[in-house]
C-alpha atoms as a PDB file:
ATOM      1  CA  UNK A   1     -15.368   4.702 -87.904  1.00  0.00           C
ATOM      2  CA  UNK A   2     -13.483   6.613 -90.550  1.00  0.00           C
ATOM      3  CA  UNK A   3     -14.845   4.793 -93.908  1.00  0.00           C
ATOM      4  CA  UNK A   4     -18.721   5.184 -92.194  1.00  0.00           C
ATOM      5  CA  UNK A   5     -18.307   8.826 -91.035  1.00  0.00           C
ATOM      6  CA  UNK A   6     -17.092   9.574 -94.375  1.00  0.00           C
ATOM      7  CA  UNK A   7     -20.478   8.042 -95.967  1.00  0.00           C
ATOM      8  CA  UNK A   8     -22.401   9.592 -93.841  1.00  0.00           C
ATOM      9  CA  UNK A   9     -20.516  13.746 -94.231  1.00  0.00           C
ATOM     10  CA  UNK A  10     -20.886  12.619 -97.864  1.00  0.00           C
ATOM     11  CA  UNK A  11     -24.888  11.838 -97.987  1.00  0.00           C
ATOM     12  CA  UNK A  12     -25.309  15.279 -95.566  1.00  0.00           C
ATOM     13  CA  UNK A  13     -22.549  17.816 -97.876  1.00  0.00           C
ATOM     14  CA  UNK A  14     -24.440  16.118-101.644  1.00  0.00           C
ATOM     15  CA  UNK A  15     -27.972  16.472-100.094  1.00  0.00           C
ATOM     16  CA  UNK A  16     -30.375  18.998 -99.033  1.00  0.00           C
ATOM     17  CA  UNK A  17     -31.604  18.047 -95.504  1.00  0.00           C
ATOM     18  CA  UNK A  18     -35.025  18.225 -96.918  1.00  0.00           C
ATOM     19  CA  UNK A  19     -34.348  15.999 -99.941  1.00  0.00           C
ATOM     20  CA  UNK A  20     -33.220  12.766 -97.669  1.00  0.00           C
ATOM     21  CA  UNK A  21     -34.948  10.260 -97.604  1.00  0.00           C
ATOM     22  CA  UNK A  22     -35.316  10.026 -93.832  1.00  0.00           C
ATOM     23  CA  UNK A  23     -36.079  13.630 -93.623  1.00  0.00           C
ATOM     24  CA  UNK A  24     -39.253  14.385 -91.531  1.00  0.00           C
ATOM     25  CA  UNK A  25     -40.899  17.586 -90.564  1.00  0.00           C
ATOM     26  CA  UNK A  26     -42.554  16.294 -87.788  1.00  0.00           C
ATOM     27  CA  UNK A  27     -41.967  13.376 -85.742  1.00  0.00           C
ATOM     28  CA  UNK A  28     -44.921  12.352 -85.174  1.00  0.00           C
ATOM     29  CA  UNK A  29     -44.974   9.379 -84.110  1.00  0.00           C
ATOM     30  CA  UNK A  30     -41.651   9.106 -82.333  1.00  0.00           C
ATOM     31  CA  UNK A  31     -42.839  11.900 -80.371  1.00  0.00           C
ATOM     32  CA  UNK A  32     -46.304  10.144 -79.529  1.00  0.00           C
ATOM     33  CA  UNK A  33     -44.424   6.906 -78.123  1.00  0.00           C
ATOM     34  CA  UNK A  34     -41.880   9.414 -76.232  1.00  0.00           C
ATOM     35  CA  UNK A  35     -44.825  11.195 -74.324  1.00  0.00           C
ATOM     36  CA  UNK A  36     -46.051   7.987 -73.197  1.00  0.00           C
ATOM     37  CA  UNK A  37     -43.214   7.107 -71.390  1.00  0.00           C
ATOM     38  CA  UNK A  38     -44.622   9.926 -68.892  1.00  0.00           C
ATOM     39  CA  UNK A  39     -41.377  11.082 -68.244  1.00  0.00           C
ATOM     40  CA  UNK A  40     -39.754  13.708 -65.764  1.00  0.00           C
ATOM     41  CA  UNK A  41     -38.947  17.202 -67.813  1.00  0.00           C
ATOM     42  CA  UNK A  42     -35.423  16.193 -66.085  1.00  0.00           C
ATOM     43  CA  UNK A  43     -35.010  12.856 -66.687  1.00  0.00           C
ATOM     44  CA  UNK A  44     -31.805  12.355 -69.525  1.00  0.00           C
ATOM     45  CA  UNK A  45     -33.063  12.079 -73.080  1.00  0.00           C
ATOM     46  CA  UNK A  46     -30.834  10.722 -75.919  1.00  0.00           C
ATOM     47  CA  UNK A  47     -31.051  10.497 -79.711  1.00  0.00           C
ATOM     48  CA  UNK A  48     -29.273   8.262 -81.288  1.00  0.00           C
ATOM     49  CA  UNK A  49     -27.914   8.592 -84.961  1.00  0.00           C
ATOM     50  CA  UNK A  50     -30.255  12.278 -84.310  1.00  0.00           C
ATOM     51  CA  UNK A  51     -28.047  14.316 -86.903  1.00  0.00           C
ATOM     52  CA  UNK A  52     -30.298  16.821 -88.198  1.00  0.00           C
ATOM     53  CA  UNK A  53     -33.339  15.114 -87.099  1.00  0.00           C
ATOM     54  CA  UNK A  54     -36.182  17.791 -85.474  1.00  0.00           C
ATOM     55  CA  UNK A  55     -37.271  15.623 -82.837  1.00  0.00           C
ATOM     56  CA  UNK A  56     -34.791  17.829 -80.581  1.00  0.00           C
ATOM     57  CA  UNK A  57     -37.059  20.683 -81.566  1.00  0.00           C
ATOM     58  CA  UNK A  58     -40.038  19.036 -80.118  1.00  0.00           C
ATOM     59  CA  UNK A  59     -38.266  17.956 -76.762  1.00  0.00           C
ATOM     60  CA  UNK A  60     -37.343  21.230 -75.847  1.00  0.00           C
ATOM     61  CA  UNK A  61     -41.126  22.409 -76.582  1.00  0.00           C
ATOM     62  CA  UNK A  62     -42.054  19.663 -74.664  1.00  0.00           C
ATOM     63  CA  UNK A  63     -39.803  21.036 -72.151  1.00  0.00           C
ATOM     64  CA  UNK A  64     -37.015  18.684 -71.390  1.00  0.00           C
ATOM     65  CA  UNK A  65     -33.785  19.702 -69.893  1.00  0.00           C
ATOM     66  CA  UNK A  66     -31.603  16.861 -70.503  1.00  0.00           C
ATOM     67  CA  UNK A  67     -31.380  16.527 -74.463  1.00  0.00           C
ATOM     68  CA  UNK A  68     -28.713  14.588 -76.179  1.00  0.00           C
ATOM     69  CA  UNK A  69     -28.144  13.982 -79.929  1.00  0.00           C
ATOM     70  CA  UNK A  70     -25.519  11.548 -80.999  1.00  0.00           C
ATOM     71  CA  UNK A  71     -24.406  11.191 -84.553  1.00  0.00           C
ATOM     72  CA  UNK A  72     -21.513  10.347 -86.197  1.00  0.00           C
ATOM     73  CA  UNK A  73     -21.612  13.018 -88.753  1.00  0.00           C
ATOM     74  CA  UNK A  74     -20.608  16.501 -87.891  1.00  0.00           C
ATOM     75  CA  UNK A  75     -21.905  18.061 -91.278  1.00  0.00           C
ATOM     76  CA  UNK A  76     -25.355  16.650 -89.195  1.00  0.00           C
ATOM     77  CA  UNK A  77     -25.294  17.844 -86.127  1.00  0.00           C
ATOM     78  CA  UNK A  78     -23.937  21.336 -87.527  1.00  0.00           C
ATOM     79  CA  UNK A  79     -27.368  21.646 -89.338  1.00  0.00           C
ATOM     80  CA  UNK A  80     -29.409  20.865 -86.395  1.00  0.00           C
ATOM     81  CA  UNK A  81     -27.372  23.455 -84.380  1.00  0.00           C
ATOM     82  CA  UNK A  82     -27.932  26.113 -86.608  1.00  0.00           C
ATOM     83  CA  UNK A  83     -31.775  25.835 -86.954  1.00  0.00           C
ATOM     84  CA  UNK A  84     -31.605  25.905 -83.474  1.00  0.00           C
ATOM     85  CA  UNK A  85     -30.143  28.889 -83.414  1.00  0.00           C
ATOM     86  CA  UNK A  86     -29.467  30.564 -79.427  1.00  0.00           C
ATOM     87  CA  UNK A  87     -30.719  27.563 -77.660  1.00  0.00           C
ATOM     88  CA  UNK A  88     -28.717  24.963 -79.252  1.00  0.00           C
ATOM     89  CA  UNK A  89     -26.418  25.480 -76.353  1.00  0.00           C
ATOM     90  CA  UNK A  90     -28.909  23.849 -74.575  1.00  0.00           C
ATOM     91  CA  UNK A  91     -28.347  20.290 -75.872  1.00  0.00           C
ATOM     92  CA  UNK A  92     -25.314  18.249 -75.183  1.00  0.00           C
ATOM     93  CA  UNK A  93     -24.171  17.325 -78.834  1.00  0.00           C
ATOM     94  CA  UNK A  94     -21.867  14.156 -79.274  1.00  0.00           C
ATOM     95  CA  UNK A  95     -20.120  13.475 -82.353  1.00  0.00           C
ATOM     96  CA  UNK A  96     -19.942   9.276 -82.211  1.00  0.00           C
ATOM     97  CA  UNK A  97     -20.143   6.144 -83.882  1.00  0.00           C
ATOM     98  CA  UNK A  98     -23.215   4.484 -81.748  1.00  0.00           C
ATOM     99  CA  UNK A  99     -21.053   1.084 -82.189  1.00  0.00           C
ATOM    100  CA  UNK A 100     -17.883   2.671 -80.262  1.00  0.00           C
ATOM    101  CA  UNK A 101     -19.398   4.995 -77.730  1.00  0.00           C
ATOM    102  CA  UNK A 102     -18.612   5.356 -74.068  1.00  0.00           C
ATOM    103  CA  UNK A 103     -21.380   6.713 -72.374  1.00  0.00           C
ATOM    104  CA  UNK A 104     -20.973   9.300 -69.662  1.00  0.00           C
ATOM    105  CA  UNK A 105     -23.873   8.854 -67.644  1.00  0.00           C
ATOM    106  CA  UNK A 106     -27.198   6.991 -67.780  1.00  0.00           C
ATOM    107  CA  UNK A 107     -30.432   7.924 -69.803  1.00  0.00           C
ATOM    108  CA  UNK A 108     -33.916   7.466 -68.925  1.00  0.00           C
ATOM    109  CA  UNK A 109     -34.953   7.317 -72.925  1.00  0.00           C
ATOM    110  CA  UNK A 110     -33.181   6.202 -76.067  1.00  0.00           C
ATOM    111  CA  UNK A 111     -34.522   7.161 -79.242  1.00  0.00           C
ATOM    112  CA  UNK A 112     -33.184   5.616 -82.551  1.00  0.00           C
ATOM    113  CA  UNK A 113     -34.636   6.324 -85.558  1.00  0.00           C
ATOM    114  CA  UNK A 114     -33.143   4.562 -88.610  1.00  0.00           C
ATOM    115  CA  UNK A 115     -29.639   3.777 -87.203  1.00  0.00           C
ATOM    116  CA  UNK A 116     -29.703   0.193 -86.039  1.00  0.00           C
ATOM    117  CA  UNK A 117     -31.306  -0.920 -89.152  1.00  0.00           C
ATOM    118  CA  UNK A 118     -27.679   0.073 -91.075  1.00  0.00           C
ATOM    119  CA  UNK A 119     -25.350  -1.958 -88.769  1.00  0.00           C
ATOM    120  CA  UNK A 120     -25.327  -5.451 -90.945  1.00  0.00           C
ATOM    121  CA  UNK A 121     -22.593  -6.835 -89.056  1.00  0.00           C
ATOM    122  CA  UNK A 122     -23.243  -9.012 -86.396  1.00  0.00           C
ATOM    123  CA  UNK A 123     -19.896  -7.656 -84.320  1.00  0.00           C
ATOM    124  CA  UNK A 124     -21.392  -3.965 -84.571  1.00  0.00           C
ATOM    125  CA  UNK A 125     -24.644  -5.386 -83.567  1.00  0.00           C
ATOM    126  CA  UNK A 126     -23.249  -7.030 -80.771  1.00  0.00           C
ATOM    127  CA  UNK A 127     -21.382  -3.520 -79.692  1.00  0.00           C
ATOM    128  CA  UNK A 128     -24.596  -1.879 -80.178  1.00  0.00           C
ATOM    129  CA  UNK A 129     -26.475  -3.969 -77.801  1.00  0.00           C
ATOM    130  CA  UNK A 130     -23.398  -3.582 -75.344  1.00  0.00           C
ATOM    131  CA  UNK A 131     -23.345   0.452 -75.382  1.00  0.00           C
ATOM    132  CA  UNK A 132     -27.267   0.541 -74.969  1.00  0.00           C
ATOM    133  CA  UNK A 133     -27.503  -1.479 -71.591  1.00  0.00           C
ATOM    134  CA  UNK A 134     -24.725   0.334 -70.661  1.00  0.00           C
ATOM    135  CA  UNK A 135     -26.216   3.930 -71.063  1.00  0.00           C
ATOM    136  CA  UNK A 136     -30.281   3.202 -70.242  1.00  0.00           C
ATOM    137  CA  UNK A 137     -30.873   2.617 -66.358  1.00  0.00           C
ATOM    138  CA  UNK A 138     -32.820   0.032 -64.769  1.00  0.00           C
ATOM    139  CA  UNK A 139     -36.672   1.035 -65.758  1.00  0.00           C
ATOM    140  CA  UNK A 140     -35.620   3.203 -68.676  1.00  0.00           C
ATOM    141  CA  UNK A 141     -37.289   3.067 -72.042  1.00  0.00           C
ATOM    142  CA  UNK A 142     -35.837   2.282 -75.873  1.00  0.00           C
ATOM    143  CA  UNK A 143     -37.433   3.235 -78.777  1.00  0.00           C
ATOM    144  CA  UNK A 144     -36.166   1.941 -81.437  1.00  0.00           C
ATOM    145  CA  UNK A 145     -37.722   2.073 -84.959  1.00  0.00           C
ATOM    146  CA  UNK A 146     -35.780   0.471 -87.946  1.00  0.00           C
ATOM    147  CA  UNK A 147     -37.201  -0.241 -91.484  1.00  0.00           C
ATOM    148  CA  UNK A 148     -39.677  -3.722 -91.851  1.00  0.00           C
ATOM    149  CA  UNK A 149     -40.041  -7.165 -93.448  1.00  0.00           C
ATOM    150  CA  UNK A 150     -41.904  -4.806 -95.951  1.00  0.00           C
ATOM    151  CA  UNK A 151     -39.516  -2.173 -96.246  1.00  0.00           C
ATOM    152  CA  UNK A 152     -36.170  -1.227 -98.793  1.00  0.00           C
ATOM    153  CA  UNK A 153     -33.345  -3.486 -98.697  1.00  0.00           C
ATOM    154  CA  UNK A 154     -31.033  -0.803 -99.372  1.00  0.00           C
ATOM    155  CA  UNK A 155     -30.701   3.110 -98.223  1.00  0.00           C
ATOM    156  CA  UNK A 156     -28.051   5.904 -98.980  1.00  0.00           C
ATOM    157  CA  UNK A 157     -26.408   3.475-100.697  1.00  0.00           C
ATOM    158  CA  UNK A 158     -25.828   1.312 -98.221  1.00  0.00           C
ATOM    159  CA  UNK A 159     -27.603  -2.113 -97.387  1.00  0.00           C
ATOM    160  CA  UNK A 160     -29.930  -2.463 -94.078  1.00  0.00           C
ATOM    161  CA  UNK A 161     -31.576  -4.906 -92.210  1.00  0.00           C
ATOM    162  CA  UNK A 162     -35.329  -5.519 -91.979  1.00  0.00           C
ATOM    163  CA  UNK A 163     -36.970  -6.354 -88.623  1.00  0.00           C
ATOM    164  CA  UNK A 164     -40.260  -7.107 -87.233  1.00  0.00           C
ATOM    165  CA  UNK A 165     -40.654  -7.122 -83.242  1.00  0.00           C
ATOM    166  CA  UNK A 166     -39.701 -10.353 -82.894  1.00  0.00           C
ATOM    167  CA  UNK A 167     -36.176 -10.109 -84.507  1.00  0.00           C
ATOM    168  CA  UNK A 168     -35.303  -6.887 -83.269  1.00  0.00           C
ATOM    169  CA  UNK A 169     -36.145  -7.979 -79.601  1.00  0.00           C
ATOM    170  CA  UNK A 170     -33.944 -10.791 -80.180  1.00  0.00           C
ATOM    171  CA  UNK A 171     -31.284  -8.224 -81.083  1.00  0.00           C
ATOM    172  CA  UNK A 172     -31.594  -6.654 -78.384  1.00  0.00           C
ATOM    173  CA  UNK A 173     -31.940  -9.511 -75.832  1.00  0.00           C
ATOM    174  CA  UNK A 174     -33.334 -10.485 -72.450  1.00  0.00           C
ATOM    175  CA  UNK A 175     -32.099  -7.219 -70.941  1.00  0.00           C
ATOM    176  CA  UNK A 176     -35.014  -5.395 -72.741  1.00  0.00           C
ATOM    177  CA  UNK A 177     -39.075  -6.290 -72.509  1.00  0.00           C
ATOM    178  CA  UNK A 178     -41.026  -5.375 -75.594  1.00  0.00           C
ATOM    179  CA  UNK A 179     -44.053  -3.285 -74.311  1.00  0.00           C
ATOM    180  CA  UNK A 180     -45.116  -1.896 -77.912  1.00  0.00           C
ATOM    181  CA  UNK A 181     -44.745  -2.045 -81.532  1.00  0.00           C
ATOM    182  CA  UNK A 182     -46.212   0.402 -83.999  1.00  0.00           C
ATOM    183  CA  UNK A 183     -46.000   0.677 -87.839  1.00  0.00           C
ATOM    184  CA  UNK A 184     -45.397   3.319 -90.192  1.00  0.00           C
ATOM    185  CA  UNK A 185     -44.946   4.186 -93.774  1.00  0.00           C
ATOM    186  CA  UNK A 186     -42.780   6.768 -94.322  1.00  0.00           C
ATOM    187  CA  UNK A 187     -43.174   9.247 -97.344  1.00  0.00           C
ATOM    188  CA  UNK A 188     -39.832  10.117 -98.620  1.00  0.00           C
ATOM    189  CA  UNK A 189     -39.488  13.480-100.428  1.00  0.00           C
ATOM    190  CA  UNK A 190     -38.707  11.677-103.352  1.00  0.00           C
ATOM    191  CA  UNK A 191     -43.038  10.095-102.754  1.00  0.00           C
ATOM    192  CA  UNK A 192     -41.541   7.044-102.234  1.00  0.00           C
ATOM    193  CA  UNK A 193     -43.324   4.684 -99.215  1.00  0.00           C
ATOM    194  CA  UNK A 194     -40.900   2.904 -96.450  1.00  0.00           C
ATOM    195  CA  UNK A 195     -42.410   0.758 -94.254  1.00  0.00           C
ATOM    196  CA  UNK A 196     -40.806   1.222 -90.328  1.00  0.00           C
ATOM    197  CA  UNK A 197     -41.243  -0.210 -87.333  1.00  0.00           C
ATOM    198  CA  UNK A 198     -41.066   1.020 -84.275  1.00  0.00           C
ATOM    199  CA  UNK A 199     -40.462  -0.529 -81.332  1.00  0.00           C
ATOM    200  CA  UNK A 200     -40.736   0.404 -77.545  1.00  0.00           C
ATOM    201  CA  UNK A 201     -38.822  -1.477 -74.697  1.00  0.00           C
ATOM    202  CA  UNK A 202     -38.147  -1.093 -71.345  1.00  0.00           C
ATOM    203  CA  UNK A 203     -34.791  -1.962 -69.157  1.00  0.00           C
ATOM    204  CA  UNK A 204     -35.036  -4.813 -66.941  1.00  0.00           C
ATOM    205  CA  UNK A 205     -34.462  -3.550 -63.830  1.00  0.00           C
ATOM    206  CA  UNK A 206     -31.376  -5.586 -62.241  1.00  0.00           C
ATOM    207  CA  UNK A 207     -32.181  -4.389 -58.598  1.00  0.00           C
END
């Protein structure tokens, strides 16, 4: 975890949040798969590889009550805290590497945004897949969005892999349904295009 938490502190200290590459100002279309889900303003919400990402600002709007953000860089989730300001105390903030987390309860949703396309090792992969039917309940919903067959090979200097549906539900395996896939291209600050996709699964219930 060191060597990657280092990267990642390094990419957030060097950078102005809204000069990343991922940076968005609205989440649009994360949000717009989220809301679809119908979910319970109580039902457990978490954010995987969320840093300083402001989809946390829209699910408190939206109401929710049981926010997490996960990411492994502090320098991150500091930033997201602060523009948050008083209610920041609100979310349940976890410092992690995704690969190596034990989960303390079950969530309803997980959101991932442009973290599972950076794991290029099959063992961290593996974990991945390990930690997320661990921490989404029976019925719960994944969204998952990672870069395309169209998109960059490489991102914060670091190589990635590209997925359609069809290879990232075979990531994920038989534990998870596809329901939807959506596509996106992604204006980076820099004007640059990055084609996502973004996928939405749901936990095979095991009852």
């Amino acid at each position: 975890m060191h060597d990657r938490q280092k990267h990642w502190e390094g990419i957030y200290q060097r950078t102005g949040l809204e000069n990343l590459s991922w940076y968005q100002n609205e989440t649009l279309l994360s949000s717009e798969l989220i809301a679809s889900v119908c979910l319970s303003l109580e039902a457990a919400v978490i954010d995987v590889g969320g840093g300083a990402s402001v989809l946390v600002d829209w699910l408190m709007r939206e109401g929710y009550r049981d926010i997490t953000v996960l990411d492994i860089s502090p320098a991150a989730l500091a930033a997201a805290r602060t523009r948050l300001g008083d209610v920041a105390g609100d979310v349940t903030w976890l410092e992690a590497d995704v690969t190596l987390y034990e989960p303390k309860q079950q969530y309803s949703l997980w959101h991932d945004r442009a973290a599972f396309h950076f794991l290029t090792e099959a063992i961290d992969r593996e974990n991945y897949r390990e930690v997320l039917e661990r921490s989404v309940r029976p019925g719960g919903d994944v969204v998952i969005a990672t870069f395309g067959l169209d998109g960059p090979k490489r991102c914060s200097g670091l190589d990635v892999v590209r997925y359609d549906a069809e290879s990232l539900a075979g990531e994920l395996g038989p534990a998870f349904r596809l329901l939807h896939v959506r596509h996106e291209v992604h204006r980076t600050p820099q004007v640059m295009e990055q084609q996502f996709t973004y996928c939405h699964f749901r936990r095979v219930s095991t009852s």
